[in-house]
Protein backbone atom coordinates (compact mmCIF):
# COMPACT_ATOMS: atom_id res chain seq x y z
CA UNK A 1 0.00 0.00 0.00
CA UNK A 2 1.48 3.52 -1.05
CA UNK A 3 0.38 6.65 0.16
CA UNK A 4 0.74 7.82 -3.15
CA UNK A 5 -2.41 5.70 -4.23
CA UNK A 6 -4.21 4.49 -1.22
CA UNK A 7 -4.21 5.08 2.32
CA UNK A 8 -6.66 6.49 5.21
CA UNK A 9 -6.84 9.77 6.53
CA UNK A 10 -7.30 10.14 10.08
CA UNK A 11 -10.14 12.65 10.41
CA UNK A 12 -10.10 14.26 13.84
CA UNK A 13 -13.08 17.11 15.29
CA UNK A 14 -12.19 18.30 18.95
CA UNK A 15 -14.88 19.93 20.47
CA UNK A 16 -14.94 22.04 23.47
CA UNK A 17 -15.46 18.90 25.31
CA UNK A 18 -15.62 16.00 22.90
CA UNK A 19 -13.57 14.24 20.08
CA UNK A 20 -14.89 12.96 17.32
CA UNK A 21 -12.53 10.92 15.48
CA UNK A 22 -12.79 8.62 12.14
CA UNK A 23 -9.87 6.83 10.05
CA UNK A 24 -11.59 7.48 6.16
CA UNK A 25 -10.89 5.82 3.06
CA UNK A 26 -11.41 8.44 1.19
CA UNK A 27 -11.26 6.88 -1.98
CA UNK A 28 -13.91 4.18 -1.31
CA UNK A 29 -16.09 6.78 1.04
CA UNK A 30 -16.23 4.88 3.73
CA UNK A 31 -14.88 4.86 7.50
CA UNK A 32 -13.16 2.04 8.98
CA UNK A 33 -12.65 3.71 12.14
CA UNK A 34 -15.06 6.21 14.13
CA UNK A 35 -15.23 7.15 17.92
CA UNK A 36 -15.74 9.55 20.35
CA UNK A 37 -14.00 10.65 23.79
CA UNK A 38 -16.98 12.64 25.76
CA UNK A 39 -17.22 14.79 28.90
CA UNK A 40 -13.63 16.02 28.55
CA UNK A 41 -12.74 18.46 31.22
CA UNK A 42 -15.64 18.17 33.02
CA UNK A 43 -16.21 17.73 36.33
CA UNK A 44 -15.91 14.27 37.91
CA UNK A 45 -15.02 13.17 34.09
CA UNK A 46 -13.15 10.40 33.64
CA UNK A 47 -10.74 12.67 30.92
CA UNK A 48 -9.14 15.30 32.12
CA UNK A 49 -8.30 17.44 29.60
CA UNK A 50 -8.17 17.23 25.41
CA UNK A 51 -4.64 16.00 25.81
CA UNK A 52 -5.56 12.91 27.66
CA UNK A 53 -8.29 12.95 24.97
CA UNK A 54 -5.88 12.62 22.37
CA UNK A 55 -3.73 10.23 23.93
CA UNK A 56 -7.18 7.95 24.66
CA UNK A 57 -8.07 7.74 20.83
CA UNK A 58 -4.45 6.90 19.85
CA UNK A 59 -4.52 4.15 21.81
CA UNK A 60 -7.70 3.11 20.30
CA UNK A 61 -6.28 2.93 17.25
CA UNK A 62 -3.31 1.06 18.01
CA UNK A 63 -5.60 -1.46 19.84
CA UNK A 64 -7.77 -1.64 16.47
CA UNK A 65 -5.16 -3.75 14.35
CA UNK A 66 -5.36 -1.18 11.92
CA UNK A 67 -1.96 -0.73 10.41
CA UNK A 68 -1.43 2.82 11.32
CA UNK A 69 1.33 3.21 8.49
CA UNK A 70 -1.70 3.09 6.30
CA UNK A 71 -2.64 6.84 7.46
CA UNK A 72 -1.36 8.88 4.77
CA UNK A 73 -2.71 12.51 6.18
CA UNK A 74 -4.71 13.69 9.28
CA UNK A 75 -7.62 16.49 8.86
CA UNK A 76 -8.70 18.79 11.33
CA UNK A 77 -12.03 20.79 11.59
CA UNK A 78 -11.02 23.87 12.57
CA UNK A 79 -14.04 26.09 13.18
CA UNK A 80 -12.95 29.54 12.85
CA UNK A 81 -10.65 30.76 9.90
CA UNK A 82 -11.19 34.71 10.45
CA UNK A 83 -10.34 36.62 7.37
CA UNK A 84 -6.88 34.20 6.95
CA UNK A 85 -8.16 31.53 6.08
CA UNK A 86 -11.03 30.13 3.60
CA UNK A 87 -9.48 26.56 1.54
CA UNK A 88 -8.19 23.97 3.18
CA UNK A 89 -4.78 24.52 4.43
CA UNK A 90 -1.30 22.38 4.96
CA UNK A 91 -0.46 22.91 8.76
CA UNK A 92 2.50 24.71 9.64
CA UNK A 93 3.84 26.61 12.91
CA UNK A 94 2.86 29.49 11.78
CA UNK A 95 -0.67 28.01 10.51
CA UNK A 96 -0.97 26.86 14.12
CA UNK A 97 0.00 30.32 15.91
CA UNK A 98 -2.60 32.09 13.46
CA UNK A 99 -5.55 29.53 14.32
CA UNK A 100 -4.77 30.25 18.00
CA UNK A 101 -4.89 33.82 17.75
CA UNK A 102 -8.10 33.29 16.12
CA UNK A 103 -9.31 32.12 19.47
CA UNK A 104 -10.54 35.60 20.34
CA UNK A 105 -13.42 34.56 17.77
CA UNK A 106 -14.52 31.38 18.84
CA UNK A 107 -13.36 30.99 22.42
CA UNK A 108 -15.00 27.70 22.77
CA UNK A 109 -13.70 25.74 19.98
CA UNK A 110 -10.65 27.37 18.08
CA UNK A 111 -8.32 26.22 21.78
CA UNK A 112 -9.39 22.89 21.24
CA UNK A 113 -8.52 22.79 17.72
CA UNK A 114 -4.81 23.76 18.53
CA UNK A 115 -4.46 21.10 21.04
CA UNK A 116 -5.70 18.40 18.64
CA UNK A 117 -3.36 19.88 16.18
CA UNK A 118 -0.51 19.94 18.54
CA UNK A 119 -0.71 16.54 20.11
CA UNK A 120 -1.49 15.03 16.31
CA UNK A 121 1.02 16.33 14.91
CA UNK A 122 3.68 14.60 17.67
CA UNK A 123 1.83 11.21 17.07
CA UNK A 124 1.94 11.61 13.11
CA UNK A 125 5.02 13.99 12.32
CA UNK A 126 5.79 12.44 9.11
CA UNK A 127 2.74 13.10 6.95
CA UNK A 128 0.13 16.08 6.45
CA UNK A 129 -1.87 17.95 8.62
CA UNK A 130 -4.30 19.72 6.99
CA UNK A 131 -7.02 22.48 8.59
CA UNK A 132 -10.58 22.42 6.98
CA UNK A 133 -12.51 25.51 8.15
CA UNK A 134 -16.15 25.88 9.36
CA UNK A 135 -16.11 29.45 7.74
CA UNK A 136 -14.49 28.61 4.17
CA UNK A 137 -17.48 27.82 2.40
CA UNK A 138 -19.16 31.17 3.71
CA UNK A 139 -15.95 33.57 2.13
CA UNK A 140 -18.16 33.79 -0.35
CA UNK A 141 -21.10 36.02 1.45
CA UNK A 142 -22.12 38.64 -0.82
CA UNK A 143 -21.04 42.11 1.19
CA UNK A 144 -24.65 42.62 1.84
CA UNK A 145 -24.96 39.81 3.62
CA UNK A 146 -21.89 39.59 5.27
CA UNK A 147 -22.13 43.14 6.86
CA UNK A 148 -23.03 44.57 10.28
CA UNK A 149 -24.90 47.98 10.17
CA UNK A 150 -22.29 48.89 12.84
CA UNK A 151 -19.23 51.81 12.28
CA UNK A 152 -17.36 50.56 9.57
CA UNK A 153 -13.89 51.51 10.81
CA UNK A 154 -14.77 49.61 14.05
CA UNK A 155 -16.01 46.98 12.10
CA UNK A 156 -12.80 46.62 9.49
CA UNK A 157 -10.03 47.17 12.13
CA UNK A 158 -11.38 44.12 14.26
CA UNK A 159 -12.13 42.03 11.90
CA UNK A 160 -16.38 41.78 12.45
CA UNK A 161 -18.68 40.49 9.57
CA UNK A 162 -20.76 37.56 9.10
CA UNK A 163 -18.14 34.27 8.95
CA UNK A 164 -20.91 31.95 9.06
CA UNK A 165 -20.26 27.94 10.28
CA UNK A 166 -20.80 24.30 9.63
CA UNK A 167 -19.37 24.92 6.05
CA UNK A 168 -18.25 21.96 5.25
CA UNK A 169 -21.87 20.27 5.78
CA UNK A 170 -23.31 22.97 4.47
CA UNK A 171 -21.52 22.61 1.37
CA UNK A 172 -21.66 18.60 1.17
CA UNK A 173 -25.29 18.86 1.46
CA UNK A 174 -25.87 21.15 -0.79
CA UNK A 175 -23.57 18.76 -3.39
CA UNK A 176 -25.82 15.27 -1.75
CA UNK A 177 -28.73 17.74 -2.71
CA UNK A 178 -27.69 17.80 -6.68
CA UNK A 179 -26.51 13.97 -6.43
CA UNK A 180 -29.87 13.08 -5.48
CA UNK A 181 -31.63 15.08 -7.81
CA UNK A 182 -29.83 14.11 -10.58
CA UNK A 183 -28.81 17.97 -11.62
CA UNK A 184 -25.97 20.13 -11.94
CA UNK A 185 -25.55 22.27 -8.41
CA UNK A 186 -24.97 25.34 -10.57
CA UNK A 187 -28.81 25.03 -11.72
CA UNK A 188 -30.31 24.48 -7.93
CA UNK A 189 -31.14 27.15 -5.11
CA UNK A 190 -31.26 25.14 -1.82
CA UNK A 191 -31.66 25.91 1.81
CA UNK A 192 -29.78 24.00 3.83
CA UNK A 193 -31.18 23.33 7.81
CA UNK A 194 -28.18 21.91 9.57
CA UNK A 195 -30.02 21.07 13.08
CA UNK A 196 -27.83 19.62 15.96
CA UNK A 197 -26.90 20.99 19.15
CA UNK A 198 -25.55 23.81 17.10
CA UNK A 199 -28.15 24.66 14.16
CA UNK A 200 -27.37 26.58 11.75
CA UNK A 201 -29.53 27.69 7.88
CA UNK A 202 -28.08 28.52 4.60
CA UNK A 203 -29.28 30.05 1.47
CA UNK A 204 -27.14 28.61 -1.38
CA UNK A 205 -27.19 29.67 -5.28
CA UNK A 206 -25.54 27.97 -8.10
CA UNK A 207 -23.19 26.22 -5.39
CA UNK A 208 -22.24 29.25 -3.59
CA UNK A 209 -23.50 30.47 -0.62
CA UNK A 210 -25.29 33.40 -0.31
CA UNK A 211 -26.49 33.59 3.28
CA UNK A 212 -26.48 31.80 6.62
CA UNK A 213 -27.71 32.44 10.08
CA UNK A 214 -24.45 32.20 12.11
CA UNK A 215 -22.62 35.74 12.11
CA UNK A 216 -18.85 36.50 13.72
CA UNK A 217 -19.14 33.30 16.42
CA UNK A 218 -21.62 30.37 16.41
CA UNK A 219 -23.61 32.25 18.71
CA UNK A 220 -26.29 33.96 16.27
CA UNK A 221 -29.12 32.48 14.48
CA UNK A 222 -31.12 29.56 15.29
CA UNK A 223 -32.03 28.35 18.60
CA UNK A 224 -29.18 25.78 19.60
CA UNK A 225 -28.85 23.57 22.42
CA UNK A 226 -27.12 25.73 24.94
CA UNK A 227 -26.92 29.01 22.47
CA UNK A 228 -29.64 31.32 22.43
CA UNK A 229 -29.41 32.41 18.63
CA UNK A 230 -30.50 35.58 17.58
CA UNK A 231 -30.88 38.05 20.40
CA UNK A 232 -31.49 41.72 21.13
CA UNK A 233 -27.99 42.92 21.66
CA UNK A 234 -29.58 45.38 23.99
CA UNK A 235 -30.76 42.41 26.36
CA UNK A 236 -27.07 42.15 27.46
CA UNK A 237 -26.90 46.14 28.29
CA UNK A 238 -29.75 45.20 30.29
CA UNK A 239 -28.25 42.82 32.38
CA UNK A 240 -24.93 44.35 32.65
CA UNK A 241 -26.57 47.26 34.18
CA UNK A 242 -29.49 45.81 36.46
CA UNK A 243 -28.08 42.26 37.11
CA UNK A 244 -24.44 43.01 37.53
CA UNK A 245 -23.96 40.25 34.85
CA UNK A 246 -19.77 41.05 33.51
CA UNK A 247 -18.43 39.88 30.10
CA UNK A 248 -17.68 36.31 31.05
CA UNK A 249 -21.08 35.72 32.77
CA UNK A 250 -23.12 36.97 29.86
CA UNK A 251 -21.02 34.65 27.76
CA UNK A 252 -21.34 31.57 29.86
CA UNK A 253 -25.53 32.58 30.02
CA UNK A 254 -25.40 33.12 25.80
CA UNK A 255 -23.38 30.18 24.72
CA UNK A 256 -23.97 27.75 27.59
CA UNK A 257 -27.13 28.60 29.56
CA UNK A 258 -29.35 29.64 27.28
CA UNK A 259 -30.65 27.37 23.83
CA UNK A 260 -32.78 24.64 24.83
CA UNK A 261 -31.67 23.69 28.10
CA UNK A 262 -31.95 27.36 29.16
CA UNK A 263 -35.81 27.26 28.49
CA UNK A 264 -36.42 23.65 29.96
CA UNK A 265 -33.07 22.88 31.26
CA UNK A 266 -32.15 19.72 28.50
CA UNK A 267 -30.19 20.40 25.33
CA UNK A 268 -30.64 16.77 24.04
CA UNK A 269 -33.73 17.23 21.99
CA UNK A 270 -34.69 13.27 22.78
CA UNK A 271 -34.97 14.39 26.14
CA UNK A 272 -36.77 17.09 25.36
CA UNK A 273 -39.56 15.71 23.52
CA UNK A 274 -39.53 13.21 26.35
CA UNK A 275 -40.30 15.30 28.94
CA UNK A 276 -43.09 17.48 26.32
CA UNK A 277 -44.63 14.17 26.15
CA UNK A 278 -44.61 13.50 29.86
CA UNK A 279 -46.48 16.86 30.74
CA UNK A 280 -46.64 18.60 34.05
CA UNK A 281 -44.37 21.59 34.56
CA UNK A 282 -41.48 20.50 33.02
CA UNK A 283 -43.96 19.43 29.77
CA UNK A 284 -45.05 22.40 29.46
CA UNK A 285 -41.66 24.01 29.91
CA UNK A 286 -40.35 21.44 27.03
CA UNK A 287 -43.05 22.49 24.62
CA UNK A 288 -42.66 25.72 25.01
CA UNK A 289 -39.04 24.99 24.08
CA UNK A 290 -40.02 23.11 20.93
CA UNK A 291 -42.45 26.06 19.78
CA UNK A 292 -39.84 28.70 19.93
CA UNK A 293 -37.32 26.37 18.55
CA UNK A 294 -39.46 25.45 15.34
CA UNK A 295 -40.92 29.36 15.04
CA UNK A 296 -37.20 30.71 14.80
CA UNK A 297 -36.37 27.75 12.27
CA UNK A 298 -39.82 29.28 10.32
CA UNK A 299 -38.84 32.45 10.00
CA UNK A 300 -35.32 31.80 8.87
CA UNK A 301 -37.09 29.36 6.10
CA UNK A 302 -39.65 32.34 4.89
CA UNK A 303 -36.45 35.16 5.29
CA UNK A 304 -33.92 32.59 2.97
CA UNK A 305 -37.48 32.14 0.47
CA UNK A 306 -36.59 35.26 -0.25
CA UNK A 307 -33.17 35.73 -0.36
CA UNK A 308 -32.69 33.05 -3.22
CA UNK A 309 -36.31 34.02 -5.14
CA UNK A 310 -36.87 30.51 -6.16
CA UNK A 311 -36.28 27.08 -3.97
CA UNK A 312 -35.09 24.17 -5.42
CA UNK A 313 -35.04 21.95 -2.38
CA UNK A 314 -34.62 22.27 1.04
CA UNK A 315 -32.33 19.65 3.55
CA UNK A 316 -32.42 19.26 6.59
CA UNK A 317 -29.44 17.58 8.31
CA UNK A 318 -27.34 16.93 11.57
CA UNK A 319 -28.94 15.02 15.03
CA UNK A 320 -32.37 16.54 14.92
CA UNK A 321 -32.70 17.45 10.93
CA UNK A 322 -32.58 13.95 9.89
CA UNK A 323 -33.66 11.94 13.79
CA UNK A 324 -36.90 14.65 14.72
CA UNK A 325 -39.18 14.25 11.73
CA UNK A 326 -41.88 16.38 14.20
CA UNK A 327 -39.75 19.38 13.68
CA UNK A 328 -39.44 18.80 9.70
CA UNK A 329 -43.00 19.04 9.81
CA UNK A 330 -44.12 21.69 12.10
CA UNK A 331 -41.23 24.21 10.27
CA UNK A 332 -42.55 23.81 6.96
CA UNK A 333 -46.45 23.53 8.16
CA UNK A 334 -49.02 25.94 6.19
CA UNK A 335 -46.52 26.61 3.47
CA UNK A 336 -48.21 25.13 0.73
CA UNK A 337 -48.84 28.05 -0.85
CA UNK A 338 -45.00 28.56 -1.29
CA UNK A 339 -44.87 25.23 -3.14
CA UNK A 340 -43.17 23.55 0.27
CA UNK A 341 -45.22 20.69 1.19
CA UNK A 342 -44.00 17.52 3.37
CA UNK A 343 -45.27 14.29 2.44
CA UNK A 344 -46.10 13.04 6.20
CA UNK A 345 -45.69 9.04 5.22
CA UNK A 346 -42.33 9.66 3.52
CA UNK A 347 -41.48 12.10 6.51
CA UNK A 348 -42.16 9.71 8.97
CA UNK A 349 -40.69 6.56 7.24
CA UNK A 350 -37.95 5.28 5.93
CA UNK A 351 -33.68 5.83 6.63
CA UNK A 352 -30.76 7.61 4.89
CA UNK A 353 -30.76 10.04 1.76
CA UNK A 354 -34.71 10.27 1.22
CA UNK A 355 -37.10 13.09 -0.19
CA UNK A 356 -40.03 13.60 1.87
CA UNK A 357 -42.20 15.68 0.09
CA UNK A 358 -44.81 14.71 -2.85
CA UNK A 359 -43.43 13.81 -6.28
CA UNK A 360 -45.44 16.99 -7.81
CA UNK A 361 -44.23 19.45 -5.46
CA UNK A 362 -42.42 22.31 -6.58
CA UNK A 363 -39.87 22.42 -3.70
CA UNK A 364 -38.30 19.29 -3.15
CA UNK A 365 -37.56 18.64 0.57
CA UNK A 366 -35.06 16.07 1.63
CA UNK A 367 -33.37 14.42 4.34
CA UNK A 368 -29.46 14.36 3.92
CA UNK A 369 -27.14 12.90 6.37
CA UNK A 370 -24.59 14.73 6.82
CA UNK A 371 -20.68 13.63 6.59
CA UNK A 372 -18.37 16.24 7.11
CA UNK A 373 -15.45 13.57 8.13
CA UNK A 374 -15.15 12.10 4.71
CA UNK A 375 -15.56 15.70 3.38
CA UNK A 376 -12.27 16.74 5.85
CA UNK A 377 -10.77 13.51 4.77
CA UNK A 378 -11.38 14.35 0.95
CA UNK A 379 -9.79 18.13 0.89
CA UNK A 380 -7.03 16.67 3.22
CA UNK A 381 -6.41 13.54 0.55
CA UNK A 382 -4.94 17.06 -1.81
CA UNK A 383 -2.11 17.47 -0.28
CA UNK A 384 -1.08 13.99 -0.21
């Protein structure tokens, strides 16, 4: 086996408290490998910190019999590029220094990246790292829709416009999307619902993105699991002033108190729906959850309508896009009018790459499992 021809890339995604991890073939599509080191950090964890994350998974591999010769490159999610970086870039010290300064944007993910770079790049030294970035496939923003109404001095000398996130399954969705349909992506407009505990929407034209609900961190948008989305910016004046909240404690409330579990206190949306189901106070506190959740996925559906003019398809994706079929329903209820219409049979049936709307209807609505590891594994297989 020569790396020249063959080989696996190992595909790792540190989190700010997980690591994902799969060994792709990227030529046949497939993983061999796949696993996951949890509750890192946390208290009373049984991992102590991404380091002993790292070390975990490497010993999972060796334990796997899996020749690790075989792994001809390693590819990193990295989820914030800035204004540095947009393709898929070969790792260097200096790449490294630059995706830690880039911290400042995504405190909660960028520092993990670094150490999975680090410690990879000690247990693989002799073959490519390469960084894929959650932003890349947004570079392409039109101005308009990348711009803050804010002073644009301020805004230019640090840096602030809409980077937008989850690129890379925003972008192999969008390509599953013209697979499935049999057409050419540069003849399809498609909204893309990426819905895990992160959620994020796209508006995509021709291939290229146009639009999408996350802005300078992974903080605006949709309601997330822990994130509150889109928010008056004045709310946090507000409780500066008459709650004494300070910088760090509005950012611990925004990014990991609020979301989901800050309206019913459970980000998992199984559990949620659980306890909707089970009624009583917490019910009631759950279902008011799910209503705002599904109203703010509504309104970014009707705003991204028209954005593109005219809707091919529209994906859902990620845990609760392609697991929830409730929510595929209830955020493209009453829209039948708009040529958006889910088949509730197909919706509620069936596994995989599916369409779940009517054969005759205008807008063709899918679900698309999303698989940004063999996408990182693919853009990483370049440089080999």
């Amino acid at each position: 086996m020569t790396a020249a021809s063959s080989g696996l890339v190992l595909v790792l995604n540190s989190g700010s408290s997980s690591i994902k991890f799969q060994l792709v073939d990227p030529a046949a599509g497939t993983a061999v490998l796949s696993g996951l080191v949890e509750q890192i950090g946390e208290p009373g964890g049984p991992v102590t910190d991404h380091g002993a994350g790292l070390r975990l998974i490497h010993r999972q591999l060796e334990d796997s019999g899996i020749d690790l010769a075989a792994v001809a490159a390693v590819g990193h999610r990295v989820v914030h590029g800035g204004e540095l970086f947009h393709a898929p870039t070969l790792i260097t010290d200096e790449v490294v220094r630059e995706i830690a300064w880039l911290a400042e944007l995504a405190p909660l993910h960028n520092p993990a990246n670094v150490i999975g770079i680090e410690v990879a790049r000690k247990d693989f030294p002799d073959v490519p790292h390469v960084a894929v970035f959650d932003t890349g496939f947004f570079h392409s923003l039109p101005p308009a829709a990348a711009g803050y109404a804010i002073d644009r001095d301020v805004a230019t000398r640090y840096g602030i416009r809409r980077y937008g996130f989850h690129g890379t399954s925003h972008e192999y969705v969008a390509g599953e999307v013209a697979t499935l349909l049999g057409r050419e992506p540069g003849g399809l407009n498609v909204i893309v619902l990426h819905l895990g505990n992160g959620a994020s929407a796209s508006a995509i034209r021709g291939g290229v993105a146009v639009e999408t609900s996350m802005g300078l961190t992974p903080l605006e948008g949709l309601v997330m699991g822990t994130r509150s989305g889109d928010i008056d910016p004045g709310v946090l004046f507000h409780l500066n002033r008459a709650a004494g909240l300070d910088i760090d404690q509005l950012d611990e409330l925004l990014n990991r108190s609020s979301g989901l579990k800050g309206l019913c206190g459970v980000n998992d949306f199984r559990e949620l729906l659980e306890q909707r189901d089970a009624g009583g106070a917490a019910g009631e506190a759950a279902g008011l959850a799910y209503d705002i959740y599904v109203h703010r996925l509504r309104k970014y559906v009707g705003a991204y309508l028209a954005v593109l003019g005219r809707v091919d398809a529209i994906a859902f994706t990620a845990g609760v896009g392609e697991n929830a079929p409730s929510v595929r329903e209830d955020a493209l209820a009453g829209l039948d009018g708009l040529g958006i219409v889910v088949d509730r049979a197909r919706n509620r049936s069936g596994k995989g790459a599916r369409v779940i709307s009517p054969d005759d209807s205008p807008t063709t609505v899918l679900v698309v499992p999303t698989n940004e590891e063999l996408a990182i594994a693919r853009a990483a297989w370049q440089f080999v």
